[in-house]
N, C-alpha and C. Protein backbone atom coordinates (compact mmCIF):
# COMPACT_ATOMS: atom_id res chain seq x y z
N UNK A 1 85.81 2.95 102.19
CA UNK A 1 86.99 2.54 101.47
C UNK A 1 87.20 3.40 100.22
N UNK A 2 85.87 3.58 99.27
CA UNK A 2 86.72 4.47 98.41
C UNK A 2 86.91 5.50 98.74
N UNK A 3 86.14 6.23 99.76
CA UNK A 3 86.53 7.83 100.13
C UNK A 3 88.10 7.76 100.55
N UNK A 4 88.45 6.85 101.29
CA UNK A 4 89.80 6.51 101.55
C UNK A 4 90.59 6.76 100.36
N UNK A 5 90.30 5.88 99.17
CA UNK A 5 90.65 6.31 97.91
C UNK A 5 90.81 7.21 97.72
N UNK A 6 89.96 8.01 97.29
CA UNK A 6 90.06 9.08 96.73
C UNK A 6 91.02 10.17 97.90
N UNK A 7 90.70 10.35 98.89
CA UNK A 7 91.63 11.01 99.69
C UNK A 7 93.41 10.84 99.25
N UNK A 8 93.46 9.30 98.93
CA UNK A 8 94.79 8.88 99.14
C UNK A 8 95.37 9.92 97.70
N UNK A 9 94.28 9.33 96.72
CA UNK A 9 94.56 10.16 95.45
C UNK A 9 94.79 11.72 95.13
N UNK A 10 94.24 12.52 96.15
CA UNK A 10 94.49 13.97 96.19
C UNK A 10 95.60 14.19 96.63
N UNK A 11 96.14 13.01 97.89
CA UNK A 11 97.66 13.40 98.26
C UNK A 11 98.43 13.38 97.43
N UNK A 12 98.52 12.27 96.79
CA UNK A 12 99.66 11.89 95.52
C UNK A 12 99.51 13.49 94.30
N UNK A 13 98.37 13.91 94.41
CA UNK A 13 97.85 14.39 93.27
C UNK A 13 98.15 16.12 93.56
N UNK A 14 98.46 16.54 94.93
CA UNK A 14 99.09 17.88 95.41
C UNK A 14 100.76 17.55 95.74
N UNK A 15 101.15 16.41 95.69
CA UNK A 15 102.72 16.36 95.39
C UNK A 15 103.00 16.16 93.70
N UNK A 16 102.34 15.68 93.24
CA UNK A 16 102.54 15.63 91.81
C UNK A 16 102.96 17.22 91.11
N UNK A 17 101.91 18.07 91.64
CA UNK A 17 101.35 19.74 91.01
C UNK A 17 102.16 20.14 92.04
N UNK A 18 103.10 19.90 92.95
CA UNK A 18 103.53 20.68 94.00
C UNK A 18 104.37 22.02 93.65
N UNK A 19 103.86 22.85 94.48
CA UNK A 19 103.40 24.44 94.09
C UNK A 19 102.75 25.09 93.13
N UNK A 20 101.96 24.07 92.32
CA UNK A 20 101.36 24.49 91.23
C UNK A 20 100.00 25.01 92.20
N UNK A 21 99.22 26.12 91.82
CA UNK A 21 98.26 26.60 91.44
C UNK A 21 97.32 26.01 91.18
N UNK A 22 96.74 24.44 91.48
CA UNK A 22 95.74 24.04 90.58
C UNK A 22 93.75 23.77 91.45
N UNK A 23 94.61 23.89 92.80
CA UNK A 23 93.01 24.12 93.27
C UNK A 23 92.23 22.78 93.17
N UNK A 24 93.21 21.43 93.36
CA UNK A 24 91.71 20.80 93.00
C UNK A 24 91.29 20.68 93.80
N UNK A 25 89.72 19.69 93.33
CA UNK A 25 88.35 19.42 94.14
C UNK A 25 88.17 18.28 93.20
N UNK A 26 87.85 17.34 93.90
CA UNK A 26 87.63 15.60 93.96
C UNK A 26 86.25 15.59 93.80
N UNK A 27 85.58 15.15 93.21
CA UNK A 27 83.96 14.92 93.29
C UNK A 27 83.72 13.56 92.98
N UNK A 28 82.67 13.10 93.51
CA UNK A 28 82.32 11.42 93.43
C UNK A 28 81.19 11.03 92.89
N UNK A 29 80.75 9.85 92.41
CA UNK A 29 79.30 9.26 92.16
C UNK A 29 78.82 8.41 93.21
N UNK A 30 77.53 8.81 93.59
CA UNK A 30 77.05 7.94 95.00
C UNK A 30 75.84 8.30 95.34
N UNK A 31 74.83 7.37 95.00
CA UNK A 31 73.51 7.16 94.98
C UNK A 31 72.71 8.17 93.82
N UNK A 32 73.34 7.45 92.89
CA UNK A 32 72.48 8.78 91.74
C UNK A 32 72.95 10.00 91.46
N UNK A 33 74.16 10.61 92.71
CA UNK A 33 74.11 11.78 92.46
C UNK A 33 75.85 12.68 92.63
N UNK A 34 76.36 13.21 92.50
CA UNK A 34 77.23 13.93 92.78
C UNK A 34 77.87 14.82 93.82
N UNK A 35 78.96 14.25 94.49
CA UNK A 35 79.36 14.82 96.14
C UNK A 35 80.99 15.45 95.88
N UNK A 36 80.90 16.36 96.53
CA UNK A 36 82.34 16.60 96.61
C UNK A 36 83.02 16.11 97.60
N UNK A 37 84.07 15.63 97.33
CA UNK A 37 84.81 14.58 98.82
C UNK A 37 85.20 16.32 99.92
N UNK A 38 84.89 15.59 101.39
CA UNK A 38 85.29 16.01 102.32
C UNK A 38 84.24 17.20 102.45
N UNK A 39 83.21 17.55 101.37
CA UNK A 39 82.51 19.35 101.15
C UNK A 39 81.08 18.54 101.70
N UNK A 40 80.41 19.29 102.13
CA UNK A 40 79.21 19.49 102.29
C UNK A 40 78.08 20.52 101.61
N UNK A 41 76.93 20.10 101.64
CA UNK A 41 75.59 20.77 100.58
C UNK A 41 75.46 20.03 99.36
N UNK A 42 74.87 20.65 98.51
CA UNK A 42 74.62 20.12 96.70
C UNK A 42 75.55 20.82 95.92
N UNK A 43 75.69 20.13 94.86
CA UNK A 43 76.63 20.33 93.59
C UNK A 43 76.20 21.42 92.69
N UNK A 44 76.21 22.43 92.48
CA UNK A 44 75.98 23.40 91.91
C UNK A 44 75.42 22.75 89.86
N UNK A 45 74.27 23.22 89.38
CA UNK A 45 74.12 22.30 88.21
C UNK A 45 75.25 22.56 87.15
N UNK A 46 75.98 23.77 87.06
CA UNK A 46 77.08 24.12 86.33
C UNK A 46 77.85 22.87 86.42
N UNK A 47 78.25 22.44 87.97
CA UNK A 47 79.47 21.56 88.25
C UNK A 47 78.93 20.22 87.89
N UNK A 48 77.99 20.32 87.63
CA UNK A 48 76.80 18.76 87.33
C UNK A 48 77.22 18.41 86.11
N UNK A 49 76.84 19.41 85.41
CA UNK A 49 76.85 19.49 84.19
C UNK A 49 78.33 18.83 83.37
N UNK A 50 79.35 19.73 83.95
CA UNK A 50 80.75 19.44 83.77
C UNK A 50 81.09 18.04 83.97
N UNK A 51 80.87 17.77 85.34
CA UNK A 51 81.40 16.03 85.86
C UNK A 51 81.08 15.16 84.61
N UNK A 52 79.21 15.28 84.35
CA UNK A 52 78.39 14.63 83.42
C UNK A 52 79.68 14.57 82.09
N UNK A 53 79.64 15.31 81.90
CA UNK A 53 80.64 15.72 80.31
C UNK A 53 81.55 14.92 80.59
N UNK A 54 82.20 15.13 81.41
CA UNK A 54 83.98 14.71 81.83
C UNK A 54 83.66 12.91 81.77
N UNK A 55 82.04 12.34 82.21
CA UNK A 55 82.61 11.03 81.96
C UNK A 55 82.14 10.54 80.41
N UNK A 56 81.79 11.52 79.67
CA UNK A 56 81.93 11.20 78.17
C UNK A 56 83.29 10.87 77.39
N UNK A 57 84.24 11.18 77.92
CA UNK A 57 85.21 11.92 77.03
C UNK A 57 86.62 10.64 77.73
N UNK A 58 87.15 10.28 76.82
CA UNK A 58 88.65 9.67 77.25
C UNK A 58 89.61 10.18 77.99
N UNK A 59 89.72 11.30 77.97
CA UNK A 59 91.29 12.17 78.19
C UNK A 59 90.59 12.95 79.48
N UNK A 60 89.84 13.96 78.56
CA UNK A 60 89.55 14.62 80.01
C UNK A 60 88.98 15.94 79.46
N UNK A 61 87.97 16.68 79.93
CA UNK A 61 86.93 17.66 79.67
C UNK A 61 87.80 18.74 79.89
N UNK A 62 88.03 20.15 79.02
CA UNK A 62 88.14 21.07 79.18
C UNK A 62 87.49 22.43 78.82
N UNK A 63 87.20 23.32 80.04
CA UNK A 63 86.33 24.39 79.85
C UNK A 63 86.89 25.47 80.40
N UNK A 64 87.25 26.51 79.86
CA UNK A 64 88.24 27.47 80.04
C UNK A 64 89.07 27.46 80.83
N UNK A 65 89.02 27.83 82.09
CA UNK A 65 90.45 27.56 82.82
C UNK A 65 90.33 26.14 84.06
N UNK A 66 89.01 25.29 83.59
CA UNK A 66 89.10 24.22 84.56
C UNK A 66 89.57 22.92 83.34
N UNK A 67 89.78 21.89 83.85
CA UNK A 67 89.86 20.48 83.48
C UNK A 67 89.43 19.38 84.61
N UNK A 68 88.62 19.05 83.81
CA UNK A 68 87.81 17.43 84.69
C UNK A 68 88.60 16.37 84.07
N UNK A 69 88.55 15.74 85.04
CA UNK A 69 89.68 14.50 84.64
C UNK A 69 88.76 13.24 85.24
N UNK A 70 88.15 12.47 84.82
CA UNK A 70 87.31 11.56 85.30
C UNK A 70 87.72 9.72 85.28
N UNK A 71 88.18 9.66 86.80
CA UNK A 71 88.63 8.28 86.75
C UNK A 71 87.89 6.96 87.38
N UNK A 72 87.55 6.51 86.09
CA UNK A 72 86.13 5.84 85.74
C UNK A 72 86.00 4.37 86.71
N UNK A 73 87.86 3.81 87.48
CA UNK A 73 87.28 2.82 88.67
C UNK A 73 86.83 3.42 89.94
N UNK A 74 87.27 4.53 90.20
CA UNK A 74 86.37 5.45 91.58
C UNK A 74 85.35 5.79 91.64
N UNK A 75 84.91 5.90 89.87
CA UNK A 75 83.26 6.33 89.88
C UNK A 75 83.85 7.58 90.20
N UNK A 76 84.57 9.14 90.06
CA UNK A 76 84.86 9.97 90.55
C UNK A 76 85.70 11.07 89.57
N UNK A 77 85.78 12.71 89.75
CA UNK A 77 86.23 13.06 88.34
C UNK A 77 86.83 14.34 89.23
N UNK A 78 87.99 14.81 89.43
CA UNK A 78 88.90 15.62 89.52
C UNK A 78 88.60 16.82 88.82
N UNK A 79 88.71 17.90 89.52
CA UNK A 79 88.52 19.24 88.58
C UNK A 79 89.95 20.24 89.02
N UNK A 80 90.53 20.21 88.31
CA UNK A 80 91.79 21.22 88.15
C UNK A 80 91.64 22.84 87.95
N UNK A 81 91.61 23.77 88.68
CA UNK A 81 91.14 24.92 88.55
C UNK A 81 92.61 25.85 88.41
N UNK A 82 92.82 25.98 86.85
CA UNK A 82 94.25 27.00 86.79
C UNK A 82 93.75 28.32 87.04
N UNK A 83 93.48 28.91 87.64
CA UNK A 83 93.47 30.42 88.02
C UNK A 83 94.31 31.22 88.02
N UNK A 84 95.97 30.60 87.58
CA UNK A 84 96.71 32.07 87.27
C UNK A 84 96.87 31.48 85.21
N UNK A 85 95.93 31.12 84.77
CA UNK A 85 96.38 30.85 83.29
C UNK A 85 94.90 31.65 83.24
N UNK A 86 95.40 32.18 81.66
CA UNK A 86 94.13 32.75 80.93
C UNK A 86 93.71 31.40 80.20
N UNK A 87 92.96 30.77 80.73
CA UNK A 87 92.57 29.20 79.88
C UNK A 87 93.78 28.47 79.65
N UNK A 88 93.49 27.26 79.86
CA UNK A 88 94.05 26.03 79.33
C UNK A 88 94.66 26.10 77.86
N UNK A 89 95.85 26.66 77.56
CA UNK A 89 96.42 26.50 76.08
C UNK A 89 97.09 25.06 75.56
N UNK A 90 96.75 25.00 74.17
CA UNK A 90 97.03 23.09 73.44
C UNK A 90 98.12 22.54 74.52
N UNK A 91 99.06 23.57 74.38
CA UNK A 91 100.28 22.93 74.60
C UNK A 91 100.48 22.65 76.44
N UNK A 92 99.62 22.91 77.52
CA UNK A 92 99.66 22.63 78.35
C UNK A 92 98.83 21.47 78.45
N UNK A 93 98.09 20.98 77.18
CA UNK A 93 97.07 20.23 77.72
C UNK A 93 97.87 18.20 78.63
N UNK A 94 98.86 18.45 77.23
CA UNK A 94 98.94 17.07 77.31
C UNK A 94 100.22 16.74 78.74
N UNK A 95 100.94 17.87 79.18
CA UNK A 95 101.71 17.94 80.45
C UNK A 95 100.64 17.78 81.45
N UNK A 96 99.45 18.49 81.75
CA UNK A 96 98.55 18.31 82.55
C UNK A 96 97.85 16.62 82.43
N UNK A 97 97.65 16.09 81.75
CA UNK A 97 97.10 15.09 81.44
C UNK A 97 97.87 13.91 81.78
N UNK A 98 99.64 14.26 81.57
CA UNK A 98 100.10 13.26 81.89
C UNK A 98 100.40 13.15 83.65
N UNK A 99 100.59 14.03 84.23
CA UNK A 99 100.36 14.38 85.22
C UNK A 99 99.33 13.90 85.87
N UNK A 100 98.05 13.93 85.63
CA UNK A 100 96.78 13.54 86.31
C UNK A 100 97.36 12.06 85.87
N UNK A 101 97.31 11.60 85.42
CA UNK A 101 97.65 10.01 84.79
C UNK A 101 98.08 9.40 85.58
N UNK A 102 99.23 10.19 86.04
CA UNK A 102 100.19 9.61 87.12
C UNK A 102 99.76 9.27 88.56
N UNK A 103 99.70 10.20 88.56
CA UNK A 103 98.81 9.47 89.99
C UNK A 103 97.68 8.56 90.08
């Protein structure tokens, strides 16, 4: 059921960004440890590291050109990968944010 979730949430969440560039990847909490929905193998400790952060923070973790967005009833944290921006600038932050919100 929540993988269902979360699936449902990436749909909403590639019409939201539709034609945007953003690359995401869904990652989950489940048994101690960190999965990427639908991916197979282990979580790289970089991406560990990040999720970890992302559920510190209210809004949402940013590290150069990614943003974790961590939504704390899925147990689960969204990573937004802008690859045609040179980093995340102020003024995109809070359009992106409201955006993830939305869905």
């Amino acid at each position: 059921m929540k993988l269902e979730r979360l699936r449902l949430y990436q749909q909403e969440l590639l019409q939201e960004f539709d034609g945007e560039p953003i690359n995401p990847a869904i990652y989950y909490f489940y048994r101690e440890g960190w999965h990427l929905l639908d991916g197979e193998g282990k979580v790289s400790l970089r991406i560990v590291k990040a999720l970890n952060e992302s559920t510190r923070t209210t809004q949402a973790y940013f590290a150069g050109r990614e943003c974790w967005f961590h939504l704390e009833l899925l147990q689960a944290t969204v990573r937004i990968n802008l690859s045609g921006a040179k980093g995340i600038r102020q003024r995109t932050k809070p359009a992106l944010l409201e955006k993830l919100q939305k869905c």
